[in-house]
C-alpha atoms as a PDB file:
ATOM      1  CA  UNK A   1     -15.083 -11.939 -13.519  1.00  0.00           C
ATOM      2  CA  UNK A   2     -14.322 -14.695 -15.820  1.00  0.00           C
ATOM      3  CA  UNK A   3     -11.185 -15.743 -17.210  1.00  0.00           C
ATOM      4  CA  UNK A   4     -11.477 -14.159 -19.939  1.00  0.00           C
ATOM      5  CA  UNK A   5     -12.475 -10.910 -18.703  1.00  0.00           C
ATOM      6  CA  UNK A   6      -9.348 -10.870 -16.575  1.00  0.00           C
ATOM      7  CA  UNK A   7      -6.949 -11.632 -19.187  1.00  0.00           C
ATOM      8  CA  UNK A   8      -8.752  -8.830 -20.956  1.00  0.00           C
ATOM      9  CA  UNK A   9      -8.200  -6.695 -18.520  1.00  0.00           C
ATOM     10  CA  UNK A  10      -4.719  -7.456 -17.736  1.00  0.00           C
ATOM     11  CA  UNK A  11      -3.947  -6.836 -21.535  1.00  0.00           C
ATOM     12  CA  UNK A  12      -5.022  -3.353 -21.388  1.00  0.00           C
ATOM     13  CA  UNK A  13      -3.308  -2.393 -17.618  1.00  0.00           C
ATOM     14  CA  UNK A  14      -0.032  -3.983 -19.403  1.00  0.00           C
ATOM     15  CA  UNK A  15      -0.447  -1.850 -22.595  1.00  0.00           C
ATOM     16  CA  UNK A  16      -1.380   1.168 -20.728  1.00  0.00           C
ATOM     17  CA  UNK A  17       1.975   0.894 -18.454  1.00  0.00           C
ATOM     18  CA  UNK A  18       4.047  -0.059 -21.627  1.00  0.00           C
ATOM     19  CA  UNK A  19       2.853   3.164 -23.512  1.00  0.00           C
ATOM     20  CA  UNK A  20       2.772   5.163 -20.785  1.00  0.00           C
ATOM     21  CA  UNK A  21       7.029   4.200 -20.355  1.00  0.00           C
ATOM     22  CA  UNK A  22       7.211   4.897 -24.378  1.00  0.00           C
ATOM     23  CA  UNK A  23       4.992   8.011 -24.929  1.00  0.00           C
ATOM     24  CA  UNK A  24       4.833   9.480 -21.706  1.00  0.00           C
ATOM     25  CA  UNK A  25       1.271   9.826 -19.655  1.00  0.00           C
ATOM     26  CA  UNK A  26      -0.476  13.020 -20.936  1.00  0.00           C
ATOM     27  CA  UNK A  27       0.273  11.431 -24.828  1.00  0.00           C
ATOM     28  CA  UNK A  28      -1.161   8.340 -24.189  1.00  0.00           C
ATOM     29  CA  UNK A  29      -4.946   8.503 -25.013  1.00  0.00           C
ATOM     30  CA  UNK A  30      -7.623   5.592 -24.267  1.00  0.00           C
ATOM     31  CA  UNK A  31      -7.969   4.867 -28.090  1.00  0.00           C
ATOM     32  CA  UNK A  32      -4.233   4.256 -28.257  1.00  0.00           C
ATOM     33  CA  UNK A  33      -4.181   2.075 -25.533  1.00  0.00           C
ATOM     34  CA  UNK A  34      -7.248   0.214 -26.949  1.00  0.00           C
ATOM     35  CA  UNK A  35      -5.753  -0.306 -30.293  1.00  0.00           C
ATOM     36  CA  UNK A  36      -2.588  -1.284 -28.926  1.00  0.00           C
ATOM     37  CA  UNK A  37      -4.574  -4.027 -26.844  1.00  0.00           C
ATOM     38  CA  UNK A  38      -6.448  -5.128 -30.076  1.00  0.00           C
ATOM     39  CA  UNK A  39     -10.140  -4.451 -28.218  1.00  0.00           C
ATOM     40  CA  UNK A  40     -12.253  -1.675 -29.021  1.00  0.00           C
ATOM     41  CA  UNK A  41     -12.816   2.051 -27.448  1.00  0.00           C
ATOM     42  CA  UNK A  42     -16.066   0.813 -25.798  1.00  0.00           C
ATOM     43  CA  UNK A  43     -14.207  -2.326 -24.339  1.00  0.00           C
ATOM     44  CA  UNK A  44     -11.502  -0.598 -22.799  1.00  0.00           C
ATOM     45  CA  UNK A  45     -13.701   2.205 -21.044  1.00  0.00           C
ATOM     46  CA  UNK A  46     -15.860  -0.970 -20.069  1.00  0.00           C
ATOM     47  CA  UNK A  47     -13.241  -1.884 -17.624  1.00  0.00           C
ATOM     48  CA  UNK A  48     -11.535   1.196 -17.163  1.00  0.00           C
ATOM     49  CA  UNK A  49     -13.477   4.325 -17.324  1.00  0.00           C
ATOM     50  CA  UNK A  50     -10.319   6.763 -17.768  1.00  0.00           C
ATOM     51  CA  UNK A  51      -6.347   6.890 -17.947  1.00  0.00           C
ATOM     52  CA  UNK A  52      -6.768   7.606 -13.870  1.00  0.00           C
ATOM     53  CA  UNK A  53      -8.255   3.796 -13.427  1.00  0.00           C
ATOM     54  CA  UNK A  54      -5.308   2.463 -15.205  1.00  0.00           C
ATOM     55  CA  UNK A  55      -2.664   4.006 -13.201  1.00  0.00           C
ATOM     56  CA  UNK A  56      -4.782   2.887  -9.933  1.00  0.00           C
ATOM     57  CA  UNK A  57      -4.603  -0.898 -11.420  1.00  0.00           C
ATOM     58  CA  UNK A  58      -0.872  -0.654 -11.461  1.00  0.00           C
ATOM     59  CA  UNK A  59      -0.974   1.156  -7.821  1.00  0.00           C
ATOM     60  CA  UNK A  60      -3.134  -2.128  -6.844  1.00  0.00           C
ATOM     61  CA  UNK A  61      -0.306  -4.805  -8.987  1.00  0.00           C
ATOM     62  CA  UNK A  62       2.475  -2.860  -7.138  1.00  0.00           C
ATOM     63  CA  UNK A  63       1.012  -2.851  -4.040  1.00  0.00           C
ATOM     64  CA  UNK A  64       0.033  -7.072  -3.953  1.00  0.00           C
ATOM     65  CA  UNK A  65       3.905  -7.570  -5.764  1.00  0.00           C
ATOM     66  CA  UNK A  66       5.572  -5.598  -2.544  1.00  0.00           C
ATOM     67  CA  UNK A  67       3.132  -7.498  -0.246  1.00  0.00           C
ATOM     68  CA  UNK A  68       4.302 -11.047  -1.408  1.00  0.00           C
ATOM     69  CA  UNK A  69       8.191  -9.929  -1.664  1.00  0.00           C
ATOM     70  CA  UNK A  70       7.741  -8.745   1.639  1.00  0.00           C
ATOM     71  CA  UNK A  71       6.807 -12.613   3.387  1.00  0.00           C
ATOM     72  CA  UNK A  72      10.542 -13.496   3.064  1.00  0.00           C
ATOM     73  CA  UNK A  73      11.568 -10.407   5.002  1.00  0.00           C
ATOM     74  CA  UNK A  74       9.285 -10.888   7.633  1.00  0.00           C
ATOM     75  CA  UNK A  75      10.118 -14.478   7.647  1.00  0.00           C
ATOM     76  CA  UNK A  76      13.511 -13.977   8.078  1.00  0.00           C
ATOM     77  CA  UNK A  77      13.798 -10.662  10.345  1.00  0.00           C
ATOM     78  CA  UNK A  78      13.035  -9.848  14.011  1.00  0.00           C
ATOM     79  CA  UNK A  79      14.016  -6.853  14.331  1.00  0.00           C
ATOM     80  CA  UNK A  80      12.560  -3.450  13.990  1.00  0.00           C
ATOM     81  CA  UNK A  81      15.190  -2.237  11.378  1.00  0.00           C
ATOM     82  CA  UNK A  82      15.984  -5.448   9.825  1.00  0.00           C
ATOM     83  CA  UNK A  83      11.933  -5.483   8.826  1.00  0.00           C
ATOM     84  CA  UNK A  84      11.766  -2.099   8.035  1.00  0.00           C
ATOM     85  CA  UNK A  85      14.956  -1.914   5.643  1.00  0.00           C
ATOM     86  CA  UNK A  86      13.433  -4.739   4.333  1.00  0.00           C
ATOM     87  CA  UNK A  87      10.132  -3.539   3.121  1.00  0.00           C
ATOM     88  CA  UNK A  88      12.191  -0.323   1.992  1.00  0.00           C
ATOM     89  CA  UNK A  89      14.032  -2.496   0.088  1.00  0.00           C
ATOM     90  CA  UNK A  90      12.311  -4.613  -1.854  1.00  0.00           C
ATOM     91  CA  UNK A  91       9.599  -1.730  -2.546  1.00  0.00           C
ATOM     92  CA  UNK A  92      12.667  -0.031  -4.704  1.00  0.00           C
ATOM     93  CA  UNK A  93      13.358  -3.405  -6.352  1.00  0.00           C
ATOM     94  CA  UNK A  94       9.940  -3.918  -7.142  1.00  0.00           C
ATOM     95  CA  UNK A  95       9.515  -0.558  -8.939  1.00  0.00           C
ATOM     96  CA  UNK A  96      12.389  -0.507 -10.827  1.00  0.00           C
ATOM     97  CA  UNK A  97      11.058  -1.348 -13.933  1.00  0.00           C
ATOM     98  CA  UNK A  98       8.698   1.774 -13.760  1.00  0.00           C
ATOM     99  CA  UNK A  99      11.130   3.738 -12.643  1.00  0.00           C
ATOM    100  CA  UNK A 100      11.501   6.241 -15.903  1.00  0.00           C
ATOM    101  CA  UNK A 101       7.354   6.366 -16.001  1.00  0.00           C
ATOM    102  CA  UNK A 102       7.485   7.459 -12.033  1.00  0.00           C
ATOM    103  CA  UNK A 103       9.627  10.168 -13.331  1.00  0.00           C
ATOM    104  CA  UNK A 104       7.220  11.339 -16.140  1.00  0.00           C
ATOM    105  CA  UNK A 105       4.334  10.379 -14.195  1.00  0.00           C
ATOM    106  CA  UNK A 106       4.946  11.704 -10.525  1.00  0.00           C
ATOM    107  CA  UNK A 107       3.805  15.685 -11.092  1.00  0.00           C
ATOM    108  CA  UNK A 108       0.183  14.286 -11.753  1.00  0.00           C
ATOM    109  CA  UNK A 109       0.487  12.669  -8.343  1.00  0.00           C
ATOM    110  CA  UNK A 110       2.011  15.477  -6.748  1.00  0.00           C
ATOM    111  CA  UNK A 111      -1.102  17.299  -7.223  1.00  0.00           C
ATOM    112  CA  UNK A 112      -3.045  17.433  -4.098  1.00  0.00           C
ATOM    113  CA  UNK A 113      -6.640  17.313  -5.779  1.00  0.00           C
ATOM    114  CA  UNK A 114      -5.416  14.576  -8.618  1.00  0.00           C
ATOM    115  CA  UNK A 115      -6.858  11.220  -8.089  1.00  0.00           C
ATOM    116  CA  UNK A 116      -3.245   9.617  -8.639  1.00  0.00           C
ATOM    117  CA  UNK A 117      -2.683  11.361  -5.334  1.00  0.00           C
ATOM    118  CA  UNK A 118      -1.190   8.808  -2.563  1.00  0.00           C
ATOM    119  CA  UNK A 119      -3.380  11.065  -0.148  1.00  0.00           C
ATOM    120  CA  UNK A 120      -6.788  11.109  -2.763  1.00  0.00           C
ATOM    121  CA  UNK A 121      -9.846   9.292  -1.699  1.00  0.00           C
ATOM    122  CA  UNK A 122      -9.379   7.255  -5.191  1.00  0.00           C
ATOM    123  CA  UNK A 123      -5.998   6.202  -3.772  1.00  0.00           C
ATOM    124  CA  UNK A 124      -7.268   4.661  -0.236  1.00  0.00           C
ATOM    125  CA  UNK A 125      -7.672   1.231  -0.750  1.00  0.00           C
ATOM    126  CA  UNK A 126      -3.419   1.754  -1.940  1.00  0.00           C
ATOM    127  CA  UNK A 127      -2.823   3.536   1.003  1.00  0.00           C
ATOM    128  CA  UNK A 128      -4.439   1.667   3.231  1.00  0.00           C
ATOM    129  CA  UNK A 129      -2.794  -1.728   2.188  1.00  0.00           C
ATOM    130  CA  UNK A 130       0.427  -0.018   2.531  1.00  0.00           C
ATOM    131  CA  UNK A 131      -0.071   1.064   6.381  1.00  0.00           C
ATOM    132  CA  UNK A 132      -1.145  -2.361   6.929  1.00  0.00           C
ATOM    133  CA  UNK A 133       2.073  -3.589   5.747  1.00  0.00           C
ATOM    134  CA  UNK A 134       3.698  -1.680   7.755  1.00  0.00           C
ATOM    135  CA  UNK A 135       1.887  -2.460  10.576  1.00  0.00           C
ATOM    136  CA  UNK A 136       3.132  -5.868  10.170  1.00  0.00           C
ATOM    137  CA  UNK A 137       6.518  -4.414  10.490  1.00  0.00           C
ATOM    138  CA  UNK A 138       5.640  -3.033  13.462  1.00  0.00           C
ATOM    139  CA  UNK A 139       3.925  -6.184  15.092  1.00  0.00           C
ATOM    140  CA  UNK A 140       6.296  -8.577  14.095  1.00  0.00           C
ATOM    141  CA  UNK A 141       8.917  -6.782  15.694  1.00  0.00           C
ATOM    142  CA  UNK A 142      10.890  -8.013  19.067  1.00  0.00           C
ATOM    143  CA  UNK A 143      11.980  -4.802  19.664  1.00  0.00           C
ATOM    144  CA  UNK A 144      10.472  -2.444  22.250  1.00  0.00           C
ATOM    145  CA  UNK A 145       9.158   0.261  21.918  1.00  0.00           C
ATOM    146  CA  UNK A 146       6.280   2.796  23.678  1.00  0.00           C
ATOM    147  CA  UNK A 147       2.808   1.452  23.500  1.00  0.00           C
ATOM    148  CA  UNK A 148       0.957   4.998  21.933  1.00  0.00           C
ATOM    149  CA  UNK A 149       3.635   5.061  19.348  1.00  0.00           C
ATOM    150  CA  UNK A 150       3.601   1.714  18.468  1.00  0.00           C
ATOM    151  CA  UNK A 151       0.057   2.291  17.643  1.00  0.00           C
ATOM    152  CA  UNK A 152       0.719   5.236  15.361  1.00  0.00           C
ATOM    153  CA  UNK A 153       3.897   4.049  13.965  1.00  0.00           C
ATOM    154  CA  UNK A 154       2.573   2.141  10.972  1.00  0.00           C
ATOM    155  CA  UNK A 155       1.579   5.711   9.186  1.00  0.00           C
ATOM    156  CA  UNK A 156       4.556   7.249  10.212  1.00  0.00           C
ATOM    157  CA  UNK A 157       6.416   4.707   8.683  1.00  0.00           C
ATOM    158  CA  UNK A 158       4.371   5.036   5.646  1.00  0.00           C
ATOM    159  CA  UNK A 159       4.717   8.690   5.306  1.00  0.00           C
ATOM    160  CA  UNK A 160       8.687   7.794   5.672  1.00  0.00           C
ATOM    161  CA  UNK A 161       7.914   5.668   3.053  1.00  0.00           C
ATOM    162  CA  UNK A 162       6.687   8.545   0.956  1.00  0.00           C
ATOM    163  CA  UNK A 163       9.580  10.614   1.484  1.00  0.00           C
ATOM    164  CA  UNK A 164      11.722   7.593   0.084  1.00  0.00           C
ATOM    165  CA  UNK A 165       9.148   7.357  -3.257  1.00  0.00           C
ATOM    166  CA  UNK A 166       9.877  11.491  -3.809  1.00  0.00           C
ATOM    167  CA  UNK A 167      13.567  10.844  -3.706  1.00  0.00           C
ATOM    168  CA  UNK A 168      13.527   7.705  -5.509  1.00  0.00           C
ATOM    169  CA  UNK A 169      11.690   9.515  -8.238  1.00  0.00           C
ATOM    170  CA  UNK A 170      14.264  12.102  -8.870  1.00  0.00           C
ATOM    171  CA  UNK A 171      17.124   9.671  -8.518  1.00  0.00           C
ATOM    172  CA  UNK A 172      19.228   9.138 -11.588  1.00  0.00           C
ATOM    173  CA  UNK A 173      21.855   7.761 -10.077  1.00  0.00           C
ATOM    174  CA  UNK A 174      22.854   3.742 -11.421  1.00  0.00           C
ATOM    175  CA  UNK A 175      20.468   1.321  -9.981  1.00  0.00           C
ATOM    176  CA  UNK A 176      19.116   4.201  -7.749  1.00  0.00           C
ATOM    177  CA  UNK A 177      22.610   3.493  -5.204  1.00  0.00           C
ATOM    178  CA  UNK A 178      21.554   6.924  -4.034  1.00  0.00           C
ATOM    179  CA  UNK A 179      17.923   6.013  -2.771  1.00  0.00           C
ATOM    180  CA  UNK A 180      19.476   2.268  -1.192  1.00  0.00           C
ATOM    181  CA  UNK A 181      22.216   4.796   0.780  1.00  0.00           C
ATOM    182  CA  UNK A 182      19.007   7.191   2.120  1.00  0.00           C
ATOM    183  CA  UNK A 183      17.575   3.640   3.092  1.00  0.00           C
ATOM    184  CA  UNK A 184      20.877   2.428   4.569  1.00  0.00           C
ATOM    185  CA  UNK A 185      21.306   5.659   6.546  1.00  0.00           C
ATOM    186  CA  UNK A 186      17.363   6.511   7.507  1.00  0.00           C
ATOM    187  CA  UNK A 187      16.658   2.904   9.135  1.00  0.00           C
ATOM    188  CA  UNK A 188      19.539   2.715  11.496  1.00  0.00           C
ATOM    189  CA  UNK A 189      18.350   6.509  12.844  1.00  0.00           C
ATOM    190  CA  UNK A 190      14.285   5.258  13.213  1.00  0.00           C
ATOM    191  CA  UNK A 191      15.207   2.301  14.546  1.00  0.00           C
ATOM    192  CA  UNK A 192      17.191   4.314  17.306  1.00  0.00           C
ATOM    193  CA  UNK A 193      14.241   6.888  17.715  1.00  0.00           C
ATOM    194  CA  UNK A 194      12.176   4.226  18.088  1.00  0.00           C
ATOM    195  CA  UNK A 195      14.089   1.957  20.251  1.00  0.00           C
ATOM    196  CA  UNK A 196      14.441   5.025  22.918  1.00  0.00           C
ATOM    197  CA  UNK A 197      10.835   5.546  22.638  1.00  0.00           C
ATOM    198  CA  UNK A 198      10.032   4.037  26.053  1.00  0.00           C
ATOM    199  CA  UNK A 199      12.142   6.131  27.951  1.00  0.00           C
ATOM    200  CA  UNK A 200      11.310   9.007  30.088  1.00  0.00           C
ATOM    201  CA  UNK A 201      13.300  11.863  28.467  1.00  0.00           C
ATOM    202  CA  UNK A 202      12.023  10.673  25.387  1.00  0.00           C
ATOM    203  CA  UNK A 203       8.263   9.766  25.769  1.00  0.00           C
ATOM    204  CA  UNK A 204       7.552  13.744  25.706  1.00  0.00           C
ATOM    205  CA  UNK A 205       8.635  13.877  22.105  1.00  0.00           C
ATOM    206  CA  UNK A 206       6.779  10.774  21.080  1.00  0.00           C
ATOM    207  CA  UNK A 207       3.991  12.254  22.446  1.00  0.00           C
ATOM    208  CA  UNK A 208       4.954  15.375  20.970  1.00  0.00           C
ATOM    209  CA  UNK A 209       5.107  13.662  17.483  1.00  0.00           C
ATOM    210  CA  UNK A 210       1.760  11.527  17.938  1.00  0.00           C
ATOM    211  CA  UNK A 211      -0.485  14.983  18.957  1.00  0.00           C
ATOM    212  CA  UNK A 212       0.706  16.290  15.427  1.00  0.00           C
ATOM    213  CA  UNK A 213      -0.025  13.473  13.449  1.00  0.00           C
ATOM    214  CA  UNK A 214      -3.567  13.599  14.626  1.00  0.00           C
ATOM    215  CA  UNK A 215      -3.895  17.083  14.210  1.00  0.00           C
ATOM    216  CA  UNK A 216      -2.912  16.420  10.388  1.00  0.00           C
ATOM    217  CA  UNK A 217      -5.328  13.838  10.322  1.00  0.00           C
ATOM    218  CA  UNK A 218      -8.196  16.086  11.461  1.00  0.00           C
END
């Protein structure tokens, strides 16, 4: 793609997102967001063939912004929970800015056969970028922990994650304090669960845990 291309493109995720805060998602149309962008109809469906594209551009941006604010964390932190409180973190500070459009936008991704789903095939490449970044959480950890579940932790962690997007989402509280207090309180727990892992008394529920998550994945 050339450089102008890009910049094209960027233009048009940029005005999507902006109208999409200001008008809300189902009153946003393609021609708005083209004549916002100063390009044409035909332009804008040359790069983005519906609304759905657009909000998979800004899953992409989100995704690569988390990834770099996440280097300094794993720079900095050993630990299981220090890494993982981390990510959790800076994911919320990241997506403040979009936090009223999450709000307005989220039933569309609640929908199990909507593209915008985190689960929809359309949404893999998202998903999969965000398991991988918590498998670095996982690998970069000192802490120890059972082998089996150290393999399946990364999607765990990531469907933890998704539990922490749904409550961030209906959060209204100032600066979300009430989604960095889940964070605060759900790491220490994890980090116990998963700390304990390796014993005896406990491997039986790891196991327990693991069988179901592959017979959700089947």
């Amino acid at each position: 793609m050339t450089i102008v291309a890009e910049k094209t493109r960027e233009l048009i995720v940029e005005t999507a997102l902006r109208l999409f805060r200001e008008r809300g998602y189902e009153a946003t149309t393609m021609r708005a967001i083209a004549a916002e962008a100063g390009v044409s109809v035909g332009n804008a469906y040359y790069y983005f063939t519906s609304k759905e594209q657009l909000v998979q551009a800004y899953y992409d941006r989100a995704q690569a912004s988390h990834e770099a604010a996440c280097h300094e964390v794993f720079a900095a932190e050993r630990s299981f929970a220090g890494r993982l409180g981390g990510v959790l973190r800076e994911w919320v500070r990241i997506s403040e800015p979009y936090h009223e459009f999450a709000v307005k936008f989220f039933k569309h991704a609640a929908e199990p056969s909507n593209p915008l789903s985190p689960f929809s095939a359309e949404s893999a490449p998202a998903r999969e970028s965000a398991i991988a970044l918590y498998r670095e959480v996982v690998d970069g950890s000192a802490g120890r922990m059972d082998d089996e579940l150290r393999e399946e932790l990364p999607e765990l962690l990531w469907m933890l994650w998704m539990g922490v997007v749904l409550f961030w989402v209906h959060d209204a509280s100032p600066g979300c304090a009430r989604t960095h207090r889940l964070i605060d309180r759900v790491v220490p727990l994890v980090d116990r669960l998963v700390a304990l892992s390796h014993l005896p008394g406990i491997k039986g529920v790891a196991r327990e845990v693991i069988e179901v998550v592959h017979e959700l994945r089947a």
